[in-house]
C-alpha atoms as a PDB file:
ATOM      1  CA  UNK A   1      87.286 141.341 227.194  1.00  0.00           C
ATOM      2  CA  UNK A   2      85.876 144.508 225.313  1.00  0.00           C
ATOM      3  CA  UNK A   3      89.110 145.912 224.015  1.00  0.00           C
ATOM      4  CA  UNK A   4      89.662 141.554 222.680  1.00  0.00           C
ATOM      5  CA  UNK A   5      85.689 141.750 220.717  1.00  0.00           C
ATOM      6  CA  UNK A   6      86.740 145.585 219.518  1.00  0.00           C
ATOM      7  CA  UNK A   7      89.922 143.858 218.205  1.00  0.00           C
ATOM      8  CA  UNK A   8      88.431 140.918 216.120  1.00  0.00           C
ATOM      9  CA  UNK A   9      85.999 143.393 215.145  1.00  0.00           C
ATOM     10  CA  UNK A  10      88.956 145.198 213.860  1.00  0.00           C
ATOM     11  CA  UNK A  11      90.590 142.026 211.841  1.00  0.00           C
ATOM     12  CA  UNK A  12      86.823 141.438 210.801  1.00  0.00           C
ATOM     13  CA  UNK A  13      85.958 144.864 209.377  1.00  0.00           C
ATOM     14  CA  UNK A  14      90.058 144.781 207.676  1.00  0.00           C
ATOM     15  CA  UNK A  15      89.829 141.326 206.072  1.00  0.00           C
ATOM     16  CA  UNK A  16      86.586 142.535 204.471  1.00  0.00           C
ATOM     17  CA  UNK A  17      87.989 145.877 203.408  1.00  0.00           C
ATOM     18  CA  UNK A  18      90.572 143.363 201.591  1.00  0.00           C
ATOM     19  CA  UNK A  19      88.280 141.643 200.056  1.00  0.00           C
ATOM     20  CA  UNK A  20      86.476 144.640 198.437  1.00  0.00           C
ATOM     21  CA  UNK A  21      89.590 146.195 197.459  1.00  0.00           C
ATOM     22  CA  UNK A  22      90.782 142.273 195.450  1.00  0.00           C
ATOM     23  CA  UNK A  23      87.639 142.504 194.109  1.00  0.00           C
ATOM     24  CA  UNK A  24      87.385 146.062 192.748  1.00  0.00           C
ATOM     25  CA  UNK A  25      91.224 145.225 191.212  1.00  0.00           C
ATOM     26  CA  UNK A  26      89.910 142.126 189.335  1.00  0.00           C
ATOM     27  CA  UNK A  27      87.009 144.498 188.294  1.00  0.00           C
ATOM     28  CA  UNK A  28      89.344 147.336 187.113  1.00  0.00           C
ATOM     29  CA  UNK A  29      91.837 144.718 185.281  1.00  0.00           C
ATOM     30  CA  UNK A  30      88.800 143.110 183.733  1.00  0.00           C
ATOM     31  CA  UNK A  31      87.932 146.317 182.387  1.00  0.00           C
ATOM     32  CA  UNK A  32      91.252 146.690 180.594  1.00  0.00           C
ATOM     33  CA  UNK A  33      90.908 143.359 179.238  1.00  0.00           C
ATOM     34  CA  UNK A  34      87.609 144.037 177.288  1.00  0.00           C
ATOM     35  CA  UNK A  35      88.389 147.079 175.945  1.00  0.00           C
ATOM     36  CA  UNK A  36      90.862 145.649 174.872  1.00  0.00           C
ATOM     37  CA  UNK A  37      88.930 142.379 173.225  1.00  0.00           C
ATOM     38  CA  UNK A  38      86.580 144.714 171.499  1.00  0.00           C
ATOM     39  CA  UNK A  39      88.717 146.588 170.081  1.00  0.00           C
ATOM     40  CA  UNK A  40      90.150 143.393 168.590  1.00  0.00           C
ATOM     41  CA  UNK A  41      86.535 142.234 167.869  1.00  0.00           C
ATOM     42  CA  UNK A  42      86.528 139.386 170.133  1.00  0.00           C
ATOM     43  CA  UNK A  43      83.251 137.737 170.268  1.00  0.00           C
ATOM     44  CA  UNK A  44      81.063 138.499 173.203  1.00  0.00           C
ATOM     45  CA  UNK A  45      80.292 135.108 174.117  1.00  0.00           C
ATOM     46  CA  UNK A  46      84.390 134.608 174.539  1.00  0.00           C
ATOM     47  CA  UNK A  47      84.009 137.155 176.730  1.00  0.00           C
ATOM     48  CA  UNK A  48      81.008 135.883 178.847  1.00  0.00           C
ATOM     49  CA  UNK A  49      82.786 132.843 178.876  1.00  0.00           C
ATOM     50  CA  UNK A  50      85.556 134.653 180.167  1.00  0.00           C
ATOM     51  CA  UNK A  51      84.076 136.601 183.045  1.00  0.00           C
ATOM     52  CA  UNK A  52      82.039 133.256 184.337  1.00  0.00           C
ATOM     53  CA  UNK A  53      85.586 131.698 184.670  1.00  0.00           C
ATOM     54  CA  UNK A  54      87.087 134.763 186.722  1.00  0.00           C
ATOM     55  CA  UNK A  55      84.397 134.785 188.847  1.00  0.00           C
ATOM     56  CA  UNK A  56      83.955 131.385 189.564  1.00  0.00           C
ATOM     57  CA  UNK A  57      87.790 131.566 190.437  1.00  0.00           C
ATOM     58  CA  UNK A  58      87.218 134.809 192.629  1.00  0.00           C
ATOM     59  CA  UNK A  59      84.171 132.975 194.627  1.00  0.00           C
ATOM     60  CA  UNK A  60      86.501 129.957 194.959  1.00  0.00           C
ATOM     61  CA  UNK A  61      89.155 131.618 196.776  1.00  0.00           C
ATOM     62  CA  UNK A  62      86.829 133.808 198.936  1.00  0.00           C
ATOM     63  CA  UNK A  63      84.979 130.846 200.064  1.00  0.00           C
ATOM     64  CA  UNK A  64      88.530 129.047 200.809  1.00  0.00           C
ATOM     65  CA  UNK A  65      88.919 132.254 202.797  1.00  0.00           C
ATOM     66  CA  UNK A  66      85.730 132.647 204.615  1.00  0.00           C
END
């Protein structure tokens, strides 16, 4: 029964590993994005806008996960 806990403990510790790793990717992309955008002089309330959608998107789908 300890080797079954150390294995979901396992899964546990991966699918949150995942997680961080989507996360950090959506960060890194985002990044491109707005350097991008300001150095086309996008407003920054586009971009707030912007970012609150991703997010919101990003929570969605975890939550659907978790």
């Amino acid at each position: 029964m300890a080797a079954r806990s150390s294995s979901m403990a396992a899964e546990d510790d991966y699918e949150t590993e995942q997680k961080k790793q989507a996360a950090a990717d959506v960060l890194f992309h985002y990044s491109q994005f707005v350097m991008v955008c300001i150095g086309e002089d996008v407003r920054p309330t586009d971009l707030r806008l912007h970012l609150m959608k991703i997010l919101e998107r990003c929570l969605y789908i975890f939550s659907e996960k978790g």
